[in-house]
Protein backbone atom coordinates (compact mmCIF):
# COMPACT_ATOMS: atom_id res chain seq x y z
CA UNK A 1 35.47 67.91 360.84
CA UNK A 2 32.99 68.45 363.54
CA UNK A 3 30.44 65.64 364.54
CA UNK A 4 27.09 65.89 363.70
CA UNK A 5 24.78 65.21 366.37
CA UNK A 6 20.77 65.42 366.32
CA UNK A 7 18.54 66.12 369.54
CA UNK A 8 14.79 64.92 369.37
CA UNK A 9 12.42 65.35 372.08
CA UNK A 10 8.71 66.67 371.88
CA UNK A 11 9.45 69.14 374.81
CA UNK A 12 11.31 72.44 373.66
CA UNK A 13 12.46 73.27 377.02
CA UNK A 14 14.45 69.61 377.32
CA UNK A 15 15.59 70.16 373.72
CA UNK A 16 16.74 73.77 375.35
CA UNK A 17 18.27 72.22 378.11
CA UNK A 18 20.50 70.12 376.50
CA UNK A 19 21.76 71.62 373.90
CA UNK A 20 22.73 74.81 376.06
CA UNK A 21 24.07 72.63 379.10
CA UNK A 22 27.17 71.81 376.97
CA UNK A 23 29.92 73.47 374.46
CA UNK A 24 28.98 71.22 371.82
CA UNK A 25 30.58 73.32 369.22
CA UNK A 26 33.77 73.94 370.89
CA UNK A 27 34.52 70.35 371.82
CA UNK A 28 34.03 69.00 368.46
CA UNK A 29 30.30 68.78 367.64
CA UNK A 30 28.18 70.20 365.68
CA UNK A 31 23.99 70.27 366.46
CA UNK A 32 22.49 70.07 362.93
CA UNK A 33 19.05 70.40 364.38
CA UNK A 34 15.88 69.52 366.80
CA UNK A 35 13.44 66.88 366.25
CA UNK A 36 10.09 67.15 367.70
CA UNK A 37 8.69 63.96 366.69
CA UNK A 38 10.09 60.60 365.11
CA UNK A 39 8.81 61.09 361.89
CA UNK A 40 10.79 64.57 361.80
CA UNK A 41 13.87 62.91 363.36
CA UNK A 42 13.46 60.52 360.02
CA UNK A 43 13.55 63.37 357.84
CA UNK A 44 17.03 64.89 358.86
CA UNK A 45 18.19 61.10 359.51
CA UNK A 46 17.37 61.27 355.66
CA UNK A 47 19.25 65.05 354.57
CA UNK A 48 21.50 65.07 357.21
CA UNK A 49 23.11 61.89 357.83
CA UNK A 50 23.70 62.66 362.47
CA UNK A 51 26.26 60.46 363.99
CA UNK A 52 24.80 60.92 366.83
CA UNK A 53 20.99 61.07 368.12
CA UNK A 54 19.88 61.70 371.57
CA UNK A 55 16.43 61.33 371.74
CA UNK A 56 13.82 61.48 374.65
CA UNK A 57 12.64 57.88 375.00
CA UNK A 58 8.89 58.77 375.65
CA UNK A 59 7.03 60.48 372.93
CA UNK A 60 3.68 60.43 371.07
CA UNK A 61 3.12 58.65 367.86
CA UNK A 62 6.74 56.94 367.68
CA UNK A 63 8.63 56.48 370.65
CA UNK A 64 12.75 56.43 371.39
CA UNK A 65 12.80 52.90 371.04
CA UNK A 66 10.83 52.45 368.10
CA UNK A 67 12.65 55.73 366.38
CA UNK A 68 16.05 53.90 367.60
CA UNK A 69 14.91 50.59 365.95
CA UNK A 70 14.11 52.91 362.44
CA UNK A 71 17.58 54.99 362.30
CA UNK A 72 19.61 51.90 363.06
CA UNK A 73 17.64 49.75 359.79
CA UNK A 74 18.61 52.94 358.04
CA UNK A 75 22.12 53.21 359.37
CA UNK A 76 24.03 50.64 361.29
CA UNK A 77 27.10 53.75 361.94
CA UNK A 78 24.70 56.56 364.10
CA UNK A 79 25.27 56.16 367.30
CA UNK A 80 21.68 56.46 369.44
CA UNK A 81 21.19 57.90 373.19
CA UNK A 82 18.12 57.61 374.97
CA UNK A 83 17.41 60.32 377.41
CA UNK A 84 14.72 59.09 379.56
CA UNK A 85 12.91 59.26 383.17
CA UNK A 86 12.12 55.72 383.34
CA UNK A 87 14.20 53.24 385.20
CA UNK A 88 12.41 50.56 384.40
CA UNK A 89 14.44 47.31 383.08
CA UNK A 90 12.59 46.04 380.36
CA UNK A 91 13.30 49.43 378.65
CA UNK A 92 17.13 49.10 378.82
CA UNK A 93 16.90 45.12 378.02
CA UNK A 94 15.25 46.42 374.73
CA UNK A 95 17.14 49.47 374.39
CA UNK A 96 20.46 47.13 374.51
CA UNK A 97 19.04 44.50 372.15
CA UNK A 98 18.22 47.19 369.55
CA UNK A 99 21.42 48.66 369.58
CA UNK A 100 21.00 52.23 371.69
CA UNK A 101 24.66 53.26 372.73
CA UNK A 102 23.85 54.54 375.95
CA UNK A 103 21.28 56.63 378.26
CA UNK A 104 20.77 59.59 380.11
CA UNK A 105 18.46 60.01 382.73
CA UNK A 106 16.36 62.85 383.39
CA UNK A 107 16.94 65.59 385.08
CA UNK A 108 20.24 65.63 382.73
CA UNK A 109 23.47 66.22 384.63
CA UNK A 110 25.89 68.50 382.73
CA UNK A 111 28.98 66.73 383.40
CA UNK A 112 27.26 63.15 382.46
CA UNK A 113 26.72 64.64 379.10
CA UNK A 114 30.32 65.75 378.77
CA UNK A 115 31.90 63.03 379.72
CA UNK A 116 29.33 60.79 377.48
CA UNK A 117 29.90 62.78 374.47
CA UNK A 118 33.98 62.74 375.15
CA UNK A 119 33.45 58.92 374.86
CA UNK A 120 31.31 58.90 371.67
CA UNK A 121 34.14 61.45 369.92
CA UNK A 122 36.82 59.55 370.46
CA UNK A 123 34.86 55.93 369.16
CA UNK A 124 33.39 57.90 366.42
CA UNK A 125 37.41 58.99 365.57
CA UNK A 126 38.48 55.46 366.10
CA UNK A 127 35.81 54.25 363.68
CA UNK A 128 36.65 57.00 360.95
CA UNK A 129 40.14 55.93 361.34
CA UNK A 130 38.85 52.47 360.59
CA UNK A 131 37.12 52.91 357.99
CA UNK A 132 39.55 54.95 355.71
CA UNK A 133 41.89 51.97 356.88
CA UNK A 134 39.40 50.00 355.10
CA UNK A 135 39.51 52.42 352.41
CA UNK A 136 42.77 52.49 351.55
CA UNK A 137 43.57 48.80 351.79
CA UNK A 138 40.69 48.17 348.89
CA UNK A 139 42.34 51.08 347.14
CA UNK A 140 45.84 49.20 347.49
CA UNK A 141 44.41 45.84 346.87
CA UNK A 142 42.77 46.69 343.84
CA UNK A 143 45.90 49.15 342.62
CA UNK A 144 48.11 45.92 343.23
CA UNK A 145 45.30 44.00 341.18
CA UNK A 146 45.86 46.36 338.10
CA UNK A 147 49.42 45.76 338.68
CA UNK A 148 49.36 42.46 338.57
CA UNK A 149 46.76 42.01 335.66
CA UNK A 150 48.66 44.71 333.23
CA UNK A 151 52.21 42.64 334.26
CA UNK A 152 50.47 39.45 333.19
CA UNK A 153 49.38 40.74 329.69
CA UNK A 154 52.60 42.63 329.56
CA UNK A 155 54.18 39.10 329.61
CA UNK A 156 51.72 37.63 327.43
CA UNK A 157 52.02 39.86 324.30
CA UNK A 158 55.94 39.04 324.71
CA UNK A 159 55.70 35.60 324.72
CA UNK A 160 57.18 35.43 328.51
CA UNK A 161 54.74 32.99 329.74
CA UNK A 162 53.96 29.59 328.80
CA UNK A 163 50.38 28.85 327.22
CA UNK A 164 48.86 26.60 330.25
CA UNK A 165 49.52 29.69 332.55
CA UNK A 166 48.27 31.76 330.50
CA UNK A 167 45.00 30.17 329.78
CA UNK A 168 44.72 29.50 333.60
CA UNK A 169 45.01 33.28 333.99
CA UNK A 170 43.07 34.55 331.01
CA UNK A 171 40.19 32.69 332.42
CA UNK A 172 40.59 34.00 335.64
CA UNK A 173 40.91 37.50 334.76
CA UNK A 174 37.92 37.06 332.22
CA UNK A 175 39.47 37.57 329.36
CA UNK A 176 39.73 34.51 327.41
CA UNK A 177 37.72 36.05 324.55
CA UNK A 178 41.30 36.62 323.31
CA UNK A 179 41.83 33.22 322.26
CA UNK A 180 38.40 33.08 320.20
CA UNK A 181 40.87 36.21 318.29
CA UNK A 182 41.67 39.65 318.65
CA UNK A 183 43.10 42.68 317.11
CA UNK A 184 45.43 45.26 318.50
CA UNK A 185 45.65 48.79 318.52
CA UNK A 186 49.42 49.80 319.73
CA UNK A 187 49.04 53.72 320.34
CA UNK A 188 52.52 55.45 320.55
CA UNK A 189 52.21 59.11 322.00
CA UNK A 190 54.04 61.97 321.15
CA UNK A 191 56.57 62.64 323.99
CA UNK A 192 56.25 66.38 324.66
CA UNK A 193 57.96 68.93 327.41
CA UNK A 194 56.03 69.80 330.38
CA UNK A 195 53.87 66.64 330.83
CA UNK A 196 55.00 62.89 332.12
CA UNK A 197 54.61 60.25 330.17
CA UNK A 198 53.49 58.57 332.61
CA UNK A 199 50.44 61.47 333.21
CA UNK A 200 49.27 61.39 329.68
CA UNK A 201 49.22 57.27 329.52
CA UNK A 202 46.64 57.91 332.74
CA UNK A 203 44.36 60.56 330.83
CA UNK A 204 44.81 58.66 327.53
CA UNK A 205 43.89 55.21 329.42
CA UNK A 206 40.45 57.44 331.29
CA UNK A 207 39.33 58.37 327.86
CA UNK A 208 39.39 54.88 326.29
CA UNK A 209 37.71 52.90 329.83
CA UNK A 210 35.20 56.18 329.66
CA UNK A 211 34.47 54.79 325.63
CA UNK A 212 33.16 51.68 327.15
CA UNK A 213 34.54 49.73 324.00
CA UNK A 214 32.34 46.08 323.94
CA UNK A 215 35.50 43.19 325.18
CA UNK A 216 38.54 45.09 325.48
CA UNK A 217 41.19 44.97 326.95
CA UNK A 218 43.50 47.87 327.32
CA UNK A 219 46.91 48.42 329.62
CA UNK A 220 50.19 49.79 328.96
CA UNK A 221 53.62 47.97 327.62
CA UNK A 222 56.36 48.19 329.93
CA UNK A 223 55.62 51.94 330.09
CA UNK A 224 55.84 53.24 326.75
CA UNK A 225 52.68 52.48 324.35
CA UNK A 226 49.40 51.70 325.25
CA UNK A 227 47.60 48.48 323.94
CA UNK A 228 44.33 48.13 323.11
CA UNK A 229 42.82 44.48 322.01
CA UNK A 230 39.71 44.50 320.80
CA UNK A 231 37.92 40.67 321.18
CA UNK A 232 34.31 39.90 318.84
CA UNK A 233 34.39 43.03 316.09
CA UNK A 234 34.81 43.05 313.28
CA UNK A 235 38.56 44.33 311.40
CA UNK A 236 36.84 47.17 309.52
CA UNK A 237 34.54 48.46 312.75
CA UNK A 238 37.62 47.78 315.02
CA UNK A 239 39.28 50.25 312.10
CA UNK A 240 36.38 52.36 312.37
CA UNK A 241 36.98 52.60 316.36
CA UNK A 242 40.73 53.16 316.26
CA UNK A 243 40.02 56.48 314.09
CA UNK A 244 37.96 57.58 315.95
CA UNK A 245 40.58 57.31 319.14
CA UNK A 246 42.62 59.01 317.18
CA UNK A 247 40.20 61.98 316.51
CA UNK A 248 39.45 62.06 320.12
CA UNK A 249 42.82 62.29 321.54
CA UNK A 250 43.54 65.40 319.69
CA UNK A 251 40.43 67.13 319.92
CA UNK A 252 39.55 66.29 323.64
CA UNK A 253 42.87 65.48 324.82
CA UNK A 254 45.21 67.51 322.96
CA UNK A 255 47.65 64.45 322.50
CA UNK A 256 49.27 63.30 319.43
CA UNK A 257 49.42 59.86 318.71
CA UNK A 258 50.40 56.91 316.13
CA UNK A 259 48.05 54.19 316.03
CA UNK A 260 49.31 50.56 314.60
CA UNK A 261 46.95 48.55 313.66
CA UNK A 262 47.13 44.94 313.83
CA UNK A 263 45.25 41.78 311.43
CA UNK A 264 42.65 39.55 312.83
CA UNK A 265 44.48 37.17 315.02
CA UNK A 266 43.48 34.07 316.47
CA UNK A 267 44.75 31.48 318.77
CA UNK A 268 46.94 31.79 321.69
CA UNK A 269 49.93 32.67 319.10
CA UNK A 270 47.25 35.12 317.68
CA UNK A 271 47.92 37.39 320.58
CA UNK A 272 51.46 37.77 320.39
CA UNK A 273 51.22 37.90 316.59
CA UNK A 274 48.81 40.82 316.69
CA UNK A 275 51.39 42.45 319.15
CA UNK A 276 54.19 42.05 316.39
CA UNK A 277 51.78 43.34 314.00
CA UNK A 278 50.89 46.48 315.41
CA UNK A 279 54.42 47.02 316.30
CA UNK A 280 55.17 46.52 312.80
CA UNK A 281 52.61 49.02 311.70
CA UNK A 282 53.74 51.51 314.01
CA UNK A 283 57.20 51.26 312.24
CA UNK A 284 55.67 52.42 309.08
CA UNK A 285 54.62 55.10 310.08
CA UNK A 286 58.33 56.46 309.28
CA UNK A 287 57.38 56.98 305.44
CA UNK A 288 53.79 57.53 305.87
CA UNK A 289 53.64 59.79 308.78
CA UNK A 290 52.97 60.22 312.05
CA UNK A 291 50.03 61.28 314.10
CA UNK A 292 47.70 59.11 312.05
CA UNK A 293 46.20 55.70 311.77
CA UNK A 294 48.89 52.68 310.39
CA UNK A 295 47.29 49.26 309.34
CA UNK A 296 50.02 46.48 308.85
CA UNK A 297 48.10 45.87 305.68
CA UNK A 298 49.95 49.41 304.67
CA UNK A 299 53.29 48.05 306.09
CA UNK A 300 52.56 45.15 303.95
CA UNK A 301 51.98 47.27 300.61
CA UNK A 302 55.76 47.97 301.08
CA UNK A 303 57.59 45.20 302.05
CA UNK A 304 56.23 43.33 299.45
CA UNK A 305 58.01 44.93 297.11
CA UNK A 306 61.10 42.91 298.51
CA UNK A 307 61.44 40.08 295.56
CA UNK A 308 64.16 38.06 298.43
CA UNK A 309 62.42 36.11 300.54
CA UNK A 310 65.45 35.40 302.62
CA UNK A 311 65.73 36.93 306.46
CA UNK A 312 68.39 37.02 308.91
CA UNK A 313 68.29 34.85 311.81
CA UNK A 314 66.14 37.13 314.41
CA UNK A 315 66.14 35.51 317.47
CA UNK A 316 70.21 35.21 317.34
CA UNK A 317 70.77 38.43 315.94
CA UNK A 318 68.66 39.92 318.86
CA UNK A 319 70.65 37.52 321.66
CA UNK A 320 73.59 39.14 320.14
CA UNK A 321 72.36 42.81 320.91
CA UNK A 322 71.68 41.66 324.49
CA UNK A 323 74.67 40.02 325.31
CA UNK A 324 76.53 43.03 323.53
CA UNK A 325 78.44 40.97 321.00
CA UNK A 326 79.30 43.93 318.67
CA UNK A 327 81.34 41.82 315.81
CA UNK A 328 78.07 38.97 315.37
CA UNK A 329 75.98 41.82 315.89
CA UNK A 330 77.94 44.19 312.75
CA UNK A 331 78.44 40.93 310.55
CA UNK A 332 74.35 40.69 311.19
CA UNK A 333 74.02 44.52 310.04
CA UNK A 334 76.20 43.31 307.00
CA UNK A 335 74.08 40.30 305.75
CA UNK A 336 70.72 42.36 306.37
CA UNK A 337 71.83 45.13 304.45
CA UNK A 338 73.00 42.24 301.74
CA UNK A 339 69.71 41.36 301.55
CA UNK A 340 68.41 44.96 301.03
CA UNK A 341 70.73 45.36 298.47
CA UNK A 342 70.09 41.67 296.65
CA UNK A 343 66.54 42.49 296.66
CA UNK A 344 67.15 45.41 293.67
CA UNK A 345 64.14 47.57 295.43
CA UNK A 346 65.24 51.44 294.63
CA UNK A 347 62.21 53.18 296.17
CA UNK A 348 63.59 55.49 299.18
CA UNK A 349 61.12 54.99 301.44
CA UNK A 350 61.34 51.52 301.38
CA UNK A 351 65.13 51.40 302.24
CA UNK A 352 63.77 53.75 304.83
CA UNK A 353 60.94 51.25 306.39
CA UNK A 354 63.65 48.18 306.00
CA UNK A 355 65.77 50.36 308.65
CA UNK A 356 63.03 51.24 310.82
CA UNK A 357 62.41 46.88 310.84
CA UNK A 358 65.72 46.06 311.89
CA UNK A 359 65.97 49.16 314.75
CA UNK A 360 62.30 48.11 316.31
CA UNK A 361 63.08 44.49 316.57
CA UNK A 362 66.07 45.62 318.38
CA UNK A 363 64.69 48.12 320.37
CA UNK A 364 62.56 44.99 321.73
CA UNK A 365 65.79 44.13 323.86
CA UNK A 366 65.10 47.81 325.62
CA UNK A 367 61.42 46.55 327.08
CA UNK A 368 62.48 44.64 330.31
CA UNK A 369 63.95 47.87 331.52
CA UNK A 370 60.86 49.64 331.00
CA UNK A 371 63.00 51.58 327.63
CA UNK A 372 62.21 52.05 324.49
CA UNK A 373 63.74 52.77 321.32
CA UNK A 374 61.86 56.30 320.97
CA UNK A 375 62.83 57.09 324.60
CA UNK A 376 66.25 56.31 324.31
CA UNK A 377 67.41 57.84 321.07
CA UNK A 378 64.89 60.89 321.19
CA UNK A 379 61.77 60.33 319.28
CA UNK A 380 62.34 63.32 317.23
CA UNK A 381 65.55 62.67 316.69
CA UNK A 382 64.95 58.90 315.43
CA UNK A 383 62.50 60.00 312.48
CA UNK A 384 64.56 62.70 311.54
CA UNK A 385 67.32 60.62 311.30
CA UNK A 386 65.46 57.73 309.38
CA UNK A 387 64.29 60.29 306.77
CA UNK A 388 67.42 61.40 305.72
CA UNK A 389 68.52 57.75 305.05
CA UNK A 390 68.56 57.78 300.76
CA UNK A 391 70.79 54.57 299.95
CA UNK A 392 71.61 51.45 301.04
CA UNK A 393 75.59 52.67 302.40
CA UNK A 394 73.49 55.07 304.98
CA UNK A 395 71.65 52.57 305.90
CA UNK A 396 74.75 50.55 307.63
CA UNK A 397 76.22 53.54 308.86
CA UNK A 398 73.39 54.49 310.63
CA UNK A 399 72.15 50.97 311.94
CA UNK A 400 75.77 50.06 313.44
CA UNK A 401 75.64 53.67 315.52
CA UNK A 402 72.02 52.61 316.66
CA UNK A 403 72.85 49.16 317.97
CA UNK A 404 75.98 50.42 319.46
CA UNK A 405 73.95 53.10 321.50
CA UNK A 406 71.69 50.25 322.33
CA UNK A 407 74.29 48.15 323.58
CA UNK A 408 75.93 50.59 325.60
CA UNK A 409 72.67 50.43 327.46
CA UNK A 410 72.24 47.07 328.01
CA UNK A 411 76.35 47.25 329.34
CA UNK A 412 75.15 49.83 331.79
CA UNK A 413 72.19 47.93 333.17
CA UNK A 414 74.05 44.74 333.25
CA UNK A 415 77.29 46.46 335.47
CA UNK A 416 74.21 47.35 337.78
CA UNK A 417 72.51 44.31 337.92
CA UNK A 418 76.25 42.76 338.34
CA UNK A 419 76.84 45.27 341.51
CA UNK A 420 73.45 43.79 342.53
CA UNK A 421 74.41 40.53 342.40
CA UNK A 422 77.44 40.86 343.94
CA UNK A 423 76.16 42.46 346.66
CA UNK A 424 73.68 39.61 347.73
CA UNK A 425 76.36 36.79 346.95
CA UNK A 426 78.73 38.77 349.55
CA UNK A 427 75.49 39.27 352.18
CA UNK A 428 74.84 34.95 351.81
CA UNK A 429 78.43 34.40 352.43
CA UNK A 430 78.63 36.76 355.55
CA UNK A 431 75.04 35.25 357.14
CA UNK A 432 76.80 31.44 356.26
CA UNK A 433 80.27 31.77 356.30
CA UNK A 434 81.38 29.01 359.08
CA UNK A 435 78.97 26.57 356.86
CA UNK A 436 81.59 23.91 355.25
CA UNK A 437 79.66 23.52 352.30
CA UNK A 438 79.74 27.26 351.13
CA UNK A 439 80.88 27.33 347.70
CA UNK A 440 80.59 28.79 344.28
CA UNK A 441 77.21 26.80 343.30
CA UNK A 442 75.96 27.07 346.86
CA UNK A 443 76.18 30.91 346.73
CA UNK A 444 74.87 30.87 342.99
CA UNK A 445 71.56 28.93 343.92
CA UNK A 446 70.69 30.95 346.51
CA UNK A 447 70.70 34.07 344.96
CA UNK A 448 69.44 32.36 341.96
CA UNK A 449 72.21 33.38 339.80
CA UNK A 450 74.35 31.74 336.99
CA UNK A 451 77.60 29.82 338.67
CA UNK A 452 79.78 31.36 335.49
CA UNK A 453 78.18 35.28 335.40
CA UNK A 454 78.35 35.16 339.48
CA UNK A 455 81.68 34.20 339.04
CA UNK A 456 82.87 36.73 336.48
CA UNK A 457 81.31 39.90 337.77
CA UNK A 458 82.29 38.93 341.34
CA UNK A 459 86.40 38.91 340.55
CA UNK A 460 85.55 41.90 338.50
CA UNK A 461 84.10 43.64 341.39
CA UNK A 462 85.89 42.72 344.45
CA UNK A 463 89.23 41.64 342.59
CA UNK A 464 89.41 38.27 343.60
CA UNK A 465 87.45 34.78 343.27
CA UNK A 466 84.35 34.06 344.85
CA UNK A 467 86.27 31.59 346.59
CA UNK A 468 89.36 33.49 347.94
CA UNK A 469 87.03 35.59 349.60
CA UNK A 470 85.34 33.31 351.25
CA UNK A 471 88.82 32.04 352.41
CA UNK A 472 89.82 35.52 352.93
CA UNK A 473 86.88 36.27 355.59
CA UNK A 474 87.99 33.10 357.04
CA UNK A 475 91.32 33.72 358.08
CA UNK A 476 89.85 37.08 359.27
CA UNK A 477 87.48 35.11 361.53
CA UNK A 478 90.51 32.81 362.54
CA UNK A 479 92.72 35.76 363.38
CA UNK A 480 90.11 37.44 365.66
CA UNK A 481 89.84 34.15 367.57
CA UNK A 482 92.73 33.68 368.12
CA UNK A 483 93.55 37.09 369.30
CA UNK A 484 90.54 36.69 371.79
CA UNK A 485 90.00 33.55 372.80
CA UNK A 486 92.45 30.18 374.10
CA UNK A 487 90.78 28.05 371.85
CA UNK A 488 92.96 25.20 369.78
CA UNK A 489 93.93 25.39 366.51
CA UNK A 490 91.72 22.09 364.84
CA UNK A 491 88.68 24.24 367.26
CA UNK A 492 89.38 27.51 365.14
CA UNK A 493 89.15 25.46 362.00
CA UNK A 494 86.38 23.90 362.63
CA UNK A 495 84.47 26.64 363.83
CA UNK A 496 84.86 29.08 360.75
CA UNK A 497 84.17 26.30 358.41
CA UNK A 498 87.47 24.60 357.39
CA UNK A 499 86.91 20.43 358.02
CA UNK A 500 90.87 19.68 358.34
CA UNK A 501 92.74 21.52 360.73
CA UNK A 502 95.66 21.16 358.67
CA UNK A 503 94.45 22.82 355.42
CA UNK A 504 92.96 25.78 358.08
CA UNK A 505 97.14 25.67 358.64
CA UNK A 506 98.28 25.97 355.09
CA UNK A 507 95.32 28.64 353.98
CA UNK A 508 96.66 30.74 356.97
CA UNK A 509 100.04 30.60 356.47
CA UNK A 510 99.56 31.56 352.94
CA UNK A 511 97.23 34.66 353.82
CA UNK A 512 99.31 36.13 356.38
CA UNK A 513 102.79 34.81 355.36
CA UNK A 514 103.27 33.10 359.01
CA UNK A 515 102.35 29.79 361.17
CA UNK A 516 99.64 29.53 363.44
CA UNK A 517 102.18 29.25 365.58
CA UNK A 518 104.28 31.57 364.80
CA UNK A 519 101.22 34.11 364.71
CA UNK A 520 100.71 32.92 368.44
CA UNK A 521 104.27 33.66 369.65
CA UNK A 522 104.08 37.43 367.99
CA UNK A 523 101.43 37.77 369.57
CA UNK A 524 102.80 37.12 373.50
């Protein structure tokens, strides 16, 4: 982009002179007009925005000076050059203390003005460059700010962060509105071909911040729905609002999408709670359809006609899932499904919204790998399925191939976090290997791992213990010494690490099946 550059003098001819005395245009610049007064020179300072003015320093009405001392007020970034006859040094003591860039002095030398405006283009570059520096770190400072914030709340719906922190932060972030009580909205969008999620969370996420909704607070949940908590209304105007969403996203966005709706909650529990809620809500929306608003009042309507009170124990049925047990998780399956069956309810629907209660609260295991349920068995796929369930036998059938997919998952992200892990133990012993007090718990809290997972997946991936590695790199070490080097055996020993030369002995006979002696003599 060429530089804009503005030439103001009340003679014509020195205006003339200037302007044809250099290729302005074919080094870079662009003149965007003559001046033949201050106030004029004001006008396109105004339109045009000039980086650059050279003006004549004598002139009636305003002079250079006092136009220089105008355009800088205005803007700091033009860069001003006095042409002038005078030599005089109170002008150039003023000129400097203003701010003028530099001067030219009449008659005008041709090659001064080239090699003045070679100068000013490459500053003028260098200050561009600067400023979209500038640009682009307040871009990625407030981008990591959103990051931050939405991982926070993320967190904080989950239950992941304890209730000092999170008042400390809520506070901070000026938000804590949510502990006076809230409601959520948990919108779930219709996966569909030819658009990322991803891309329609960002237009769906526009459209609500473009709503202006009075205190909410709106990010998404480990990539999959969007949350929307609504502080200070009302449940029936909150109600009101979420319909109104809903219309929205279809007619202006096109997008389909469930909307739970969560009770008044209140309290630092109230947040999670409303969180559940929705989620709740959303899995309603199995028997009463999708594409639509859900209240968890509705959910309600149908799981109270349960007459058993009785409940599974959650929190150890969903450790289970994680950890992959597959017989505690099936005899789980079994005593839910018991329950279903104790409670005498006949109505399809509700056997149907029972299922869809046990497969969301597992699906919860999914969220710290940025899955969901939906995503992983097919959205589509998981109604259909749900609506053909019609007795309680189905029902176990179906929920045991489910949580077996589900488990399979969390198998495949654990061997990868395993290889992960197993890769950093073997990079902490390599960097500390000679250190005599390398050892299983040494490695372990370093990489901030679990002595007895570490452990496992590390003979499972290499083949041997933790610790015969370490002894095997050892003797490596030992051998190259002493294929290299004339040093004595307790030297070698205590060099890699060992702390008795004669258990250095006995480790390297037993790895190579000879002495160090004997390892010596083969070797001459």
């Amino acid at each position: 982009m060429s530089i804009k550059v503005l030439l103001v003098d009340d003679e014509k001819l020195e205006r003339v002179l200037i302007r044809n005395g250099f290729d302005w245009e074919g080094n870079g610049f662009e003149i965007i007009g003559e001046a033949g007064s201050g106030e004029e020179a004001m006008e396109y300072m105004l339109h045009r925005k000039p980086q650059i003015v050279l003006t004549d320093i004598s002139m009636p009405h305003m002079d250079g000076l006092e136009l220089s001392e105008k355009i800088l007020r205005a803007d700091r970034s033009c860069h001003i050059i006095i042409v002038t006859g005078y030599r005089e040094f109170d002008y150039a003591r003023r000129a400097v203390k203003i701010g003028v860039e530099d001067f030219l002095l009449k008659p005008v030398n041709v090659s001064e003005i080239a090699e003045l405006a070679g100068r000013l283009k490459e500053k003028i570059r260098q200050e561009e460059k600067q400023v979209k520096a500038v640009e682009e770190l307040k871009a990625s400072v407030l981008a990591d700010q959103d990051i931050v914030m939405e991982s926070f709340f993320q967190r904080l719906v989950e239950c992941h962060i304890p209730e000092e922190e999170a008042r400390r932060k809520l506070m901070l972030y000026n938000c804590e509105n949510l502990l006076q009580g809230c409601i959520c909205l948990n919108i779930k969008l219709k996966e569909a071909e030819g658009e990322r999620i991803s891309q329609k969370h960002k237009r769906v996420i526009d459209l609500i911040k473009g709503e202006n909704y009075e205190s909410a607070i709106c990010f998404t949940h480990y990539m999959q729905n969007i949350l929307l908590y609504f502080t200070g209304s009302g449940y029936e105007k909150v109600k009101g609002a979420a319909k109104a969403l809903h219309e929205a996203l279809g007619s202006r966005l096109g997008v389909a999408a469930t909307i739970g709706i969560s009770e008044w909650n209140e309290g630092f529990a109230g947040i999670a709670n409303a969180f559940e809620e929705s989620q709740k809500a959303l899995s309603a929306s199995v028997f009463l359809g999708r594409n639509r608003c859900v209240t968890y009042k509705e959910y309600e309507e149908v799981m109270n006609q349960n007459k058993n009170n009785k409940e599974i124990d959650w929190e150890d049925f969903l450790f289970a899932v994680h950890n992959c047990l597959v017989d505690k998780v099936e005899d789980y399956i079994k005593e839910y499904v018991d329950l279903i069956r104790g409670a005498g309810v006949t109505d399809i629907e509700y056997l149907r919204l029972m299922t869809m209660n046990l497969l969301t609260r597992a699906g919860t295991t999914l969220n710290k790998y940025g899955m969901g349920l939906s995503r992983l068995m097919g959205e589509e796929n998981l109604y259909k399925e749900v609506r053909r369930i019609s007795t309680v036998d189905e029902i176990t059938s179906y929920l045991e191939k489910v949580m077996h997919i589900i488990m399979e998952y969390h198998e495949g992200r654990k061997l990868k976090q395993g290889n992960k892990v197993v890769e950093e133990a073997a990079a902490y012993i390599r960097e500390n290997l000679f250190n005599p007090e390398l050892s299983l718990r040494l490695v372990a809290a370093n990489i901030y791992s679990n002595e007895s997972y570490l452990s496992r997946v590390f003979k499972k991936e290499k083949g041997i213990s933790l610790i015969e590695y370490i002894l095997k790199k050892r003797i490596e070490e030992s051998i190259r010494l002493l294929d290299t080097t004339d040093l004595k055996v307790y030297e070698i020993a205590e060099k890699i690490g060992f702390r008795d030369s004669h258990y250095f002995s006995i480790c390297f006979k037993k790895l190579t099946g000879v002495t160090v002696k004997e390892f010596k003599r083969e070797k001459y």
